[in-house]
N, C-alpha and C. Protein backbone atom coordinates (compact mmCIF):
# COMPACT_ATOMS: atom_id res chain seq x y z
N UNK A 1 109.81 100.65 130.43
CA UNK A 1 109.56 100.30 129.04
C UNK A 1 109.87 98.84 128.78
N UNK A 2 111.24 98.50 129.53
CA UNK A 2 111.36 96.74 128.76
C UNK A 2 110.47 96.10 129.95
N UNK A 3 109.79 96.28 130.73
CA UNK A 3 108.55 95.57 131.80
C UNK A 3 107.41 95.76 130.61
N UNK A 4 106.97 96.54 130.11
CA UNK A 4 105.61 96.11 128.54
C UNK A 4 106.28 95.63 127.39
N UNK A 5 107.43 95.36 127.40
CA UNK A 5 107.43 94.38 126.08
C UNK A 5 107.47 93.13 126.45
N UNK A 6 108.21 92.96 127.52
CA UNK A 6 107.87 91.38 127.89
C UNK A 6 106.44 91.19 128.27
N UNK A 7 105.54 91.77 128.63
CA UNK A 7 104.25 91.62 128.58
C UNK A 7 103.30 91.70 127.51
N UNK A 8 103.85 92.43 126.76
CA UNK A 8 102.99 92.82 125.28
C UNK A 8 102.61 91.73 124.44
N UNK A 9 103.69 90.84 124.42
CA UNK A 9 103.50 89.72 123.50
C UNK A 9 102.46 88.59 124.09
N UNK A 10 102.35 88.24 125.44
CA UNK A 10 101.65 87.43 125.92
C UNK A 10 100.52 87.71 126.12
N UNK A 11 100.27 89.14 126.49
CA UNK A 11 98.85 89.66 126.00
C UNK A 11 97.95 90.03 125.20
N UNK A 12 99.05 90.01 123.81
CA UNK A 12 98.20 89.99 122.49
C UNK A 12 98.06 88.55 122.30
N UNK A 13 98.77 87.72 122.19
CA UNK A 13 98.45 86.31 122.29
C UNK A 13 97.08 85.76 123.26
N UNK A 14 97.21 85.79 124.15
CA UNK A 14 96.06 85.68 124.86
C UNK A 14 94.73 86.79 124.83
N UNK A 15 94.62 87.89 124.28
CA UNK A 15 93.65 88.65 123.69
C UNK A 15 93.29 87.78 122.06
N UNK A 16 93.87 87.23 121.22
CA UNK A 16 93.68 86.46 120.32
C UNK A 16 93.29 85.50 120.63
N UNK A 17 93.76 84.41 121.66
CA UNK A 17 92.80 83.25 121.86
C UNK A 17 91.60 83.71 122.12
N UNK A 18 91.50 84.12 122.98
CA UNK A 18 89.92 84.57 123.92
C UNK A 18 88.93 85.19 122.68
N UNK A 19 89.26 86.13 122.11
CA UNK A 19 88.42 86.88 120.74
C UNK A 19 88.23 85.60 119.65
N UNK A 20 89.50 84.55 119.52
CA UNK A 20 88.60 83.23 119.03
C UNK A 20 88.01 82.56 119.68
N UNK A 21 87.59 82.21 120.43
CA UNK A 21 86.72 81.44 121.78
C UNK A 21 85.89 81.78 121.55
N UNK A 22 85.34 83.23 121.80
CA UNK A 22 84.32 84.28 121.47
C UNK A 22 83.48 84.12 120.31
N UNK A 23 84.39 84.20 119.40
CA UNK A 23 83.88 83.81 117.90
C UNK A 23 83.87 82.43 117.55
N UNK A 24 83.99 81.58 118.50
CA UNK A 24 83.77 80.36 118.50
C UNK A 24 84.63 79.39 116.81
N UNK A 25 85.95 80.30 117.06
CA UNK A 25 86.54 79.81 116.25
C UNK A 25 87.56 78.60 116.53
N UNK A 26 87.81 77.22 116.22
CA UNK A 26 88.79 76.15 116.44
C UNK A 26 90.07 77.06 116.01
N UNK A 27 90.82 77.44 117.02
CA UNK A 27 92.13 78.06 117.33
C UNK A 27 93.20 77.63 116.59
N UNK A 28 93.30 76.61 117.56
CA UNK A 28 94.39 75.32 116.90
C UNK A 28 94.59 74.94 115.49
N UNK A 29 93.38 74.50 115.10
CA UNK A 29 93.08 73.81 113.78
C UNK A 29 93.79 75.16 112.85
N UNK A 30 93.04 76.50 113.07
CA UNK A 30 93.28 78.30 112.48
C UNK A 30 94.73 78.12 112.39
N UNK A 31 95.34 77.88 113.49
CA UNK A 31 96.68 78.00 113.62
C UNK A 31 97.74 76.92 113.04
N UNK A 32 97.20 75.81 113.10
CA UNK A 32 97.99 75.30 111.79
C UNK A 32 97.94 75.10 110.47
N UNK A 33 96.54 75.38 109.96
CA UNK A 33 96.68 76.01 108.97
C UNK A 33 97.29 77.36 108.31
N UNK A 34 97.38 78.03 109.13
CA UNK A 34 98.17 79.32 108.89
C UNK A 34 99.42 79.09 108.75
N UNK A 35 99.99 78.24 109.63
CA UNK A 35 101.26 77.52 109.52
C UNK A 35 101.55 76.74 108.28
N UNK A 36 101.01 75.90 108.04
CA UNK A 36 100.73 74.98 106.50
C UNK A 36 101.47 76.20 105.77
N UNK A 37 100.40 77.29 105.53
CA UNK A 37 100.23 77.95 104.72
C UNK A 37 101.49 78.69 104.47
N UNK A 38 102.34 79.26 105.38
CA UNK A 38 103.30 80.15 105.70
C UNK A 38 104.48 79.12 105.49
N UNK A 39 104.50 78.08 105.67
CA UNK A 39 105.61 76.84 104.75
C UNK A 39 105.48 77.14 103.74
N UNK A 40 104.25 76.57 102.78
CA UNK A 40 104.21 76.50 101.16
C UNK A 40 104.59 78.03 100.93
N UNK A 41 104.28 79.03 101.41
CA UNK A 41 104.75 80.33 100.93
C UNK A 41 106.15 80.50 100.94
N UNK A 42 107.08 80.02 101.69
CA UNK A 42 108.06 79.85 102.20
C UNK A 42 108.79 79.34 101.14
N UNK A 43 108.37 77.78 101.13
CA UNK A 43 108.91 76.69 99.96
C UNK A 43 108.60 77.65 98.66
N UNK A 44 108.12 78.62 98.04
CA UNK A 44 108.23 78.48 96.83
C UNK A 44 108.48 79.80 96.59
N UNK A 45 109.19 80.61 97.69
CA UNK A 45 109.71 82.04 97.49
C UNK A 45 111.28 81.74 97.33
N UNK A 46 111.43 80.55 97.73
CA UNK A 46 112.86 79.79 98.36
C UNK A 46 113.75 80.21 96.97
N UNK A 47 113.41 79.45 95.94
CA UNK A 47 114.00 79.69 95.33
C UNK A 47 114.54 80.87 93.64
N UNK A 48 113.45 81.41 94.30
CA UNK A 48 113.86 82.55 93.69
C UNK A 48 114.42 83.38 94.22
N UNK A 49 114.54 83.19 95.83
CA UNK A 49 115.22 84.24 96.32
C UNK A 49 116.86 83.61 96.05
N UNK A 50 116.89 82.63 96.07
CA UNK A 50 118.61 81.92 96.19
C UNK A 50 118.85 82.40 94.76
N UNK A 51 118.13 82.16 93.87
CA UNK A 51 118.66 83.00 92.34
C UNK A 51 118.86 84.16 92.36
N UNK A 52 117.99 84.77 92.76
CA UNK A 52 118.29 86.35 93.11
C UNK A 52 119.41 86.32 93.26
N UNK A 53 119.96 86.45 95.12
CA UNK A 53 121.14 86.41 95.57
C UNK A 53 122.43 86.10 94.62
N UNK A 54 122.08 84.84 94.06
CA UNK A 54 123.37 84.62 93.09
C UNK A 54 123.34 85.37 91.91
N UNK A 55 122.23 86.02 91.33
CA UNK A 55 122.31 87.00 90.28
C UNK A 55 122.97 87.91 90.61
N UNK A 56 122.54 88.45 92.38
CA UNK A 56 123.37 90.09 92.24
C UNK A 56 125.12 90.02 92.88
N UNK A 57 125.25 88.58 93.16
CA UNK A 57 126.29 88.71 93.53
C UNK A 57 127.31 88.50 92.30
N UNK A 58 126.90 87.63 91.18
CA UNK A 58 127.47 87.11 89.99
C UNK A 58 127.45 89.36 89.40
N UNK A 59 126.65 89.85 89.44
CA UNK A 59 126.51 91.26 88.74
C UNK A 59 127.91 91.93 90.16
N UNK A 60 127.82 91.92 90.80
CA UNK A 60 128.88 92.74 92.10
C UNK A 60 130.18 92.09 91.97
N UNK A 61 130.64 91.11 91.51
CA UNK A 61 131.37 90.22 91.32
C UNK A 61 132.44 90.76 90.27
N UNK A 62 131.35 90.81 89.17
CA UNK A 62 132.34 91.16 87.90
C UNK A 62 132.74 92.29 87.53
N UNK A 63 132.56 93.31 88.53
CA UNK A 63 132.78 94.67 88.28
C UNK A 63 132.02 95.04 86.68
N UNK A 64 130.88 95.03 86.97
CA UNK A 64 130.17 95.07 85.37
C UNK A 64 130.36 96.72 85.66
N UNK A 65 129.63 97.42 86.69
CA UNK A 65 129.35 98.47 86.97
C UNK A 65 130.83 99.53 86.89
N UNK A 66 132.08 98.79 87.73
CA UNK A 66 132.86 99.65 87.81
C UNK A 66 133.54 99.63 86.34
N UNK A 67 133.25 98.79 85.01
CA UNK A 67 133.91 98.94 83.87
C UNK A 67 133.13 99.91 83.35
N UNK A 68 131.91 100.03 83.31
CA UNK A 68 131.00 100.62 82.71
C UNK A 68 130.97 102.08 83.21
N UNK A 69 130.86 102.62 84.38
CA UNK A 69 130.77 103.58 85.32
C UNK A 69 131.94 103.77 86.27
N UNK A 70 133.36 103.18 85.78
CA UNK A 70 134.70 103.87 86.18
C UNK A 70 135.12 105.05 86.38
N UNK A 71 134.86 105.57 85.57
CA UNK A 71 134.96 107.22 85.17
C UNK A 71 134.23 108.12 86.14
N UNK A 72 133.60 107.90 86.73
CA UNK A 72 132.78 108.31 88.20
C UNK A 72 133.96 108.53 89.03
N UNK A 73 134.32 107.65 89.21
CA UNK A 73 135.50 107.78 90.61
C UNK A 73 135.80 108.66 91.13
N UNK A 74 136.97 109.17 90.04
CA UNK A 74 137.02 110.86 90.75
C UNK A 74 135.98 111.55 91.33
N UNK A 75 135.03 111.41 90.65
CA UNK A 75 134.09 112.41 91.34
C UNK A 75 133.27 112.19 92.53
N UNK A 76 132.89 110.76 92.67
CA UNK A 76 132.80 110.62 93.56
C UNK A 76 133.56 110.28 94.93
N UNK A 77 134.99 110.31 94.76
CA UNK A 77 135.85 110.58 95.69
C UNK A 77 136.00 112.06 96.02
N UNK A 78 135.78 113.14 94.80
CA UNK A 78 135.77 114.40 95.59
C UNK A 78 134.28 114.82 96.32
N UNK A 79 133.76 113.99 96.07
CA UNK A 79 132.14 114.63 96.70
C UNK A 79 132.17 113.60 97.70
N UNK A 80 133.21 112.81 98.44
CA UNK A 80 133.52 112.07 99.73
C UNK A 80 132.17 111.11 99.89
N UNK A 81 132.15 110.01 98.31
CA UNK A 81 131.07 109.25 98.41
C UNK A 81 131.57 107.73 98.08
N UNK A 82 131.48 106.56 98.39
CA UNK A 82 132.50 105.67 98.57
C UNK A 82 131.48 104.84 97.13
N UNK A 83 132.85 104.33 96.42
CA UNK A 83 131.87 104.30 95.02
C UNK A 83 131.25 102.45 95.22
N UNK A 84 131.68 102.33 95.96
CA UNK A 84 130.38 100.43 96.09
C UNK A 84 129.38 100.83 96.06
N UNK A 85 128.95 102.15 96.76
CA UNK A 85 127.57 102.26 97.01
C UNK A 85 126.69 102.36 96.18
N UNK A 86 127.47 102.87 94.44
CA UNK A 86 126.94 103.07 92.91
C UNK A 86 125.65 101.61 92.66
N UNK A 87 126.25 100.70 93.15
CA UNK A 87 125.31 99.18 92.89
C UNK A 87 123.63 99.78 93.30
N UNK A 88 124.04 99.69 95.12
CA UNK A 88 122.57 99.95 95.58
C UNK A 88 121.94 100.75 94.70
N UNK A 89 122.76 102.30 94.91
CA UNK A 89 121.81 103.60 94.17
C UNK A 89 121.24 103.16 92.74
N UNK A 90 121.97 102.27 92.43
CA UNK A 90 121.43 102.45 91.12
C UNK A 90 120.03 101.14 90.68
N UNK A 91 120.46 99.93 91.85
CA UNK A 91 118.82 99.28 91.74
C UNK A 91 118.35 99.97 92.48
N UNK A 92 118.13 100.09 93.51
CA UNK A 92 117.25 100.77 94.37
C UNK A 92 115.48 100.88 94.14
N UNK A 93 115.64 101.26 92.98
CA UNK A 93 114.02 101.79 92.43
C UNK A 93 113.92 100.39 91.49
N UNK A 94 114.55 99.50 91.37
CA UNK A 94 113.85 98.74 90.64
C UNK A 94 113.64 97.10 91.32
N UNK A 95 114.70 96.72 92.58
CA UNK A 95 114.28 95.84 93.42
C UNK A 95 114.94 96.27 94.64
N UNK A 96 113.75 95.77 95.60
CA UNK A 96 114.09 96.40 97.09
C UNK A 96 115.11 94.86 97.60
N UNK A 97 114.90 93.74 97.47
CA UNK A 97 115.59 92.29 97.60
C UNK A 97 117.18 92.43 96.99
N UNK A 98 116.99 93.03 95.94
CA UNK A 98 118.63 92.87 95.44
C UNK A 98 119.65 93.74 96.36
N UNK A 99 118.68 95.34 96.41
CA UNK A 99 119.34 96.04 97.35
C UNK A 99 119.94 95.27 98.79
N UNK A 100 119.12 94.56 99.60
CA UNK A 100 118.86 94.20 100.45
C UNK A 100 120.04 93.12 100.35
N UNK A 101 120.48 92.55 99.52
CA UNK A 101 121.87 91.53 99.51
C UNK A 101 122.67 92.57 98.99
N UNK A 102 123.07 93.40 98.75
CA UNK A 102 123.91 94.63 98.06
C UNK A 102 124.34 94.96 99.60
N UNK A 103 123.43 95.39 100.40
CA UNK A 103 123.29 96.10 101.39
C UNK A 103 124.01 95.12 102.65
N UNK A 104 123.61 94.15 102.70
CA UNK A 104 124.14 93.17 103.18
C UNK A 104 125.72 92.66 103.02
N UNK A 105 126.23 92.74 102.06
CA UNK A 105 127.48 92.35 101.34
C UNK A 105 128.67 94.11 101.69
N UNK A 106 127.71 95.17 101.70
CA UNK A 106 128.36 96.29 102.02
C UNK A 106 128.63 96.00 103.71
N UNK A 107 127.76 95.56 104.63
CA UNK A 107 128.25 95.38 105.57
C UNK A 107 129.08 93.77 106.14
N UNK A 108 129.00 93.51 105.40
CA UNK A 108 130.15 91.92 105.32
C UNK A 108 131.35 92.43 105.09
N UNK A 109 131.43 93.28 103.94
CA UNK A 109 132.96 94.15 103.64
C UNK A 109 133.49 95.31 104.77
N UNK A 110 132.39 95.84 105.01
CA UNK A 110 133.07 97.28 105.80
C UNK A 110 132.19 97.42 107.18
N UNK A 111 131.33 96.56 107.54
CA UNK A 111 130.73 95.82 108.59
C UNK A 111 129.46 97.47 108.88
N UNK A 112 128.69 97.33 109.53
CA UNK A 112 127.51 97.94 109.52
C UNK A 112 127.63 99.54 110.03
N UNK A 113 128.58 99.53 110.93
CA UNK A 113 128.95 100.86 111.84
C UNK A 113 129.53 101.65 110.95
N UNK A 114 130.25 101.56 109.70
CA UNK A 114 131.01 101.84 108.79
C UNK A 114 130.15 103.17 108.17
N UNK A 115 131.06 104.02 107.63
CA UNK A 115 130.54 105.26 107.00
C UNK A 115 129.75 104.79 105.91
N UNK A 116 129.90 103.77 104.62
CA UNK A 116 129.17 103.05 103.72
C UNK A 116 128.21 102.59 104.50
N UNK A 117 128.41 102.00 105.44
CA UNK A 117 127.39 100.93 105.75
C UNK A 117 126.30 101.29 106.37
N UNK A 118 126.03 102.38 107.23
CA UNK A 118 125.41 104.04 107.63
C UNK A 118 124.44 104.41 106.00
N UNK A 119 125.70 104.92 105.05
CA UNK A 119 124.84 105.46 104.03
C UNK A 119 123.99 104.25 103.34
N UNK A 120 124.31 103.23 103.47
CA UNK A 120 123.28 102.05 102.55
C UNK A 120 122.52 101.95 103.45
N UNK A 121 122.10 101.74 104.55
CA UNK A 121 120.50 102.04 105.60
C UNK A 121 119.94 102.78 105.47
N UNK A 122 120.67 104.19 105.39
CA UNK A 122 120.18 105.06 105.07
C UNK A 122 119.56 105.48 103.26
N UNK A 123 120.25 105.04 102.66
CA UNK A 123 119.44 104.63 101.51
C UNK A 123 118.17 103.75 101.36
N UNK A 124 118.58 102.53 101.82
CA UNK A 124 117.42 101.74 102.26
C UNK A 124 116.47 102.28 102.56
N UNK A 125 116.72 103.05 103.63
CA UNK A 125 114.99 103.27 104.20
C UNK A 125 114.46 104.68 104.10
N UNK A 126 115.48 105.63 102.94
CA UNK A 126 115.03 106.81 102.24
C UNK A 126 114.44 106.46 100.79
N UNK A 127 114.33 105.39 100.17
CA UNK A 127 113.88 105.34 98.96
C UNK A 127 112.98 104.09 98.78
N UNK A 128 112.59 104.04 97.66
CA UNK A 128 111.56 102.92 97.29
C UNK A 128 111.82 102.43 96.22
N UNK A 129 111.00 101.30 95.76
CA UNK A 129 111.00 100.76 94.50
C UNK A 129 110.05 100.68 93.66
N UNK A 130 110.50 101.58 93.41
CA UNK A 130 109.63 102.78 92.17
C UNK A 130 108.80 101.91 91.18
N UNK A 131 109.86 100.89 90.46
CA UNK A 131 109.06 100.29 89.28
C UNK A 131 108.88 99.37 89.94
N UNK A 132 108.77 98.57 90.99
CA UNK A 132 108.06 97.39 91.24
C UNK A 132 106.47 97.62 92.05
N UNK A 133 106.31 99.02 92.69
CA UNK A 133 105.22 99.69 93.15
C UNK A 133 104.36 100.24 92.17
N UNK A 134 105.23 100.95 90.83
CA UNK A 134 104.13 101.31 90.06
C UNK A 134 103.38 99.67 89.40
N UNK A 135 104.47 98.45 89.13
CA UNK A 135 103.90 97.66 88.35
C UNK A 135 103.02 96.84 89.20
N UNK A 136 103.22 96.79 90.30
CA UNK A 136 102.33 95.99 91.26
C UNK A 136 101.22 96.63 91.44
N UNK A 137 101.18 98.37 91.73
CA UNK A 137 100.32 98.54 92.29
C UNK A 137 99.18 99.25 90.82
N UNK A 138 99.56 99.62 90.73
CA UNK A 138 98.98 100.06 89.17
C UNK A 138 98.56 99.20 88.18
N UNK A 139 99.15 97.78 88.41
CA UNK A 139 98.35 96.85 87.39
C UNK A 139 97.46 96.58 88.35
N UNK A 140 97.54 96.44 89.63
CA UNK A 140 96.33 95.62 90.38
C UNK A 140 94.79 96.89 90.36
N UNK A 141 95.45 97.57 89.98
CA UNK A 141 93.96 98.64 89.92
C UNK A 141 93.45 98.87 88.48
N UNK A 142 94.36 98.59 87.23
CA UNK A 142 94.40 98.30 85.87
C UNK A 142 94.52 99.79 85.55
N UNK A 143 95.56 101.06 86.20
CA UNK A 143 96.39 102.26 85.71
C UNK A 143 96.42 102.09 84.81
N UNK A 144 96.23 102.43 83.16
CA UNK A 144 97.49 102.40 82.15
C UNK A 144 97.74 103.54 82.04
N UNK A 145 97.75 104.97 82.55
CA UNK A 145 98.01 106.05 82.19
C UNK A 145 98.73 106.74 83.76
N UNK A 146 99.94 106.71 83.28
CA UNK A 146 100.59 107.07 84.79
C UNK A 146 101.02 108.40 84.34
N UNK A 147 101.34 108.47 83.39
CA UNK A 147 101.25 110.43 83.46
C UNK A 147 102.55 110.54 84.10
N UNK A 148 102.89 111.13 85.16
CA UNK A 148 103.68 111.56 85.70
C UNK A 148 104.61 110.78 87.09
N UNK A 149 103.73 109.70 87.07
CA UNK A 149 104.18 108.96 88.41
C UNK A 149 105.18 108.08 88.59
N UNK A 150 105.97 107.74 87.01
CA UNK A 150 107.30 107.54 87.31
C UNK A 150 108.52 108.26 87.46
N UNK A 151 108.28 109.52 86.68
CA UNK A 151 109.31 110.65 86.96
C UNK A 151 108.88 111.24 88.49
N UNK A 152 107.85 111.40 88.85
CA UNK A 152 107.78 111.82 90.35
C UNK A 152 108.50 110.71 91.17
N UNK A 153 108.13 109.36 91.14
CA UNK A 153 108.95 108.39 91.33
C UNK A 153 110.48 108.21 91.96
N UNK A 154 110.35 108.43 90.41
CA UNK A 154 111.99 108.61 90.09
C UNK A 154 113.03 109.43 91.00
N UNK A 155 112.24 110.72 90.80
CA UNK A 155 112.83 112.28 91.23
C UNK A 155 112.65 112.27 92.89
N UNK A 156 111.88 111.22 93.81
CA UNK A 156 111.82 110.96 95.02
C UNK A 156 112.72 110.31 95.57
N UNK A 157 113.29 109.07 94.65
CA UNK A 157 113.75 107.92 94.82
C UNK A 157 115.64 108.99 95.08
N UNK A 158 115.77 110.06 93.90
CA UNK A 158 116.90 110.56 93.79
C UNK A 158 117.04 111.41 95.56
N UNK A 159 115.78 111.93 95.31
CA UNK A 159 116.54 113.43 96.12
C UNK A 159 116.46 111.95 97.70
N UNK A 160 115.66 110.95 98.22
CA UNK A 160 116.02 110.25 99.08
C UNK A 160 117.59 109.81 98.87
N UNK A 161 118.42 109.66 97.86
CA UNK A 161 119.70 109.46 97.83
C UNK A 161 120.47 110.53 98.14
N UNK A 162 120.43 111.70 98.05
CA UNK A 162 120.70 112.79 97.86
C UNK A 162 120.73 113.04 99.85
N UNK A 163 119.49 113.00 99.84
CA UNK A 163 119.08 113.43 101.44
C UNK A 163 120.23 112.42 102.20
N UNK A 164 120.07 110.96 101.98
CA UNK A 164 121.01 109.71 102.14
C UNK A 164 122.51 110.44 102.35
N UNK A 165 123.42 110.82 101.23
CA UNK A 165 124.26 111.36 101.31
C UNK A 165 124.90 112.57 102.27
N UNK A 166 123.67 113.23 102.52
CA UNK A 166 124.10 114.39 103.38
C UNK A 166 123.51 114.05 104.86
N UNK A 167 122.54 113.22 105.15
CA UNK A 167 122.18 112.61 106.52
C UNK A 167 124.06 112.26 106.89
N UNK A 168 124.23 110.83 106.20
CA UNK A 168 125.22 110.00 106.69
C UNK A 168 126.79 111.01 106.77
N UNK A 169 126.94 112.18 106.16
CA UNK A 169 128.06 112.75 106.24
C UNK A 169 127.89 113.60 107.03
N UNK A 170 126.30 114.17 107.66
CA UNK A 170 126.15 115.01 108.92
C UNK A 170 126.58 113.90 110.18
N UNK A 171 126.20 112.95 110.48
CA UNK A 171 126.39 111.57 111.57
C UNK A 171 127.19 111.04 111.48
N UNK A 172 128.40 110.93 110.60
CA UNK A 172 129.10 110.25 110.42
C UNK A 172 130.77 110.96 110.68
């Protein structure tokens, strides 16, 4: 198996030149423009992502959540659920990026192998982002009548937390 991955890459590469040759396409020229292109995309995602980051860390920071949603504790100490994880679960469905520094910052604290740090992957890649899929994808087709597809949404996004919870305490 690791003898075709070191081969895999040089042969899709070279199956791409040749199929442009073919098509008598200027390669090079293709290829730095694509490059160009993948900078300016780059340069101007830049900084919204650095705001981001400092938004959710300025929100993780101030314990907005644990003043607000303190009263949880207990319970989620008897249902053996470690309460940082309240941040993710609760964007989750509304940005997959914030999660993604949430998620990140859970394994900076309790490092990745960690029983938290297990259940936030596992969150990660059991749920979606509900309202940024319906608004992306539903305005680009011009939806206005979703009927039911944010509570289905919704109710996916949960029981993937749910599933999350009992995966990481079966493996863990």
């Amino acid at each position: 198996m690791s003898k075709i991955s070191i081969i895999i890459i040089p042969l899709l590469v070279l199956f791409i030149v040749i199929y442009g040759y073919k098509q008598k396409v200027n390669i090079y020229n293709s290829f730095l423009n694509g490059a160009k292109e993948g900078l300016v995309s780059t340069f101007n995602i830049f900084p919204t992502l650095i705001a981001m980051v400092f938004a959710i860390n300025i929100f993780l920071k101030s314990n907005f959540i644990e003043f607000f949603l303190g009263f949880l504790k207990p319970l989620f100490s008897n249902l053996n659920i470690p309460f940082d994880i309240l941040p993710m679960a609760l964007l989750r469905p509304i940005s997959g990026s914030s999660t993604l520094v949430i998620m990140n910052n859970i394994f900076e604290m309790h490092g990745p192998d960690s029983f938290i740090g297990l259940l936030a992957s596992i969150i990660q890649g059991c749920t979606d982002t509900t309202f940024y899929v319906m608004s992306l994808y539903f305005g680009s087709v011009k939806i206005l009548k979703t009927r039911y597809a944010l509570k289905v949404g919704l109710f996916a996004d949960l029981c993937g937390i749910v599933a999350a919870f009992v995966i990481a305490n079966l493996m863990f």
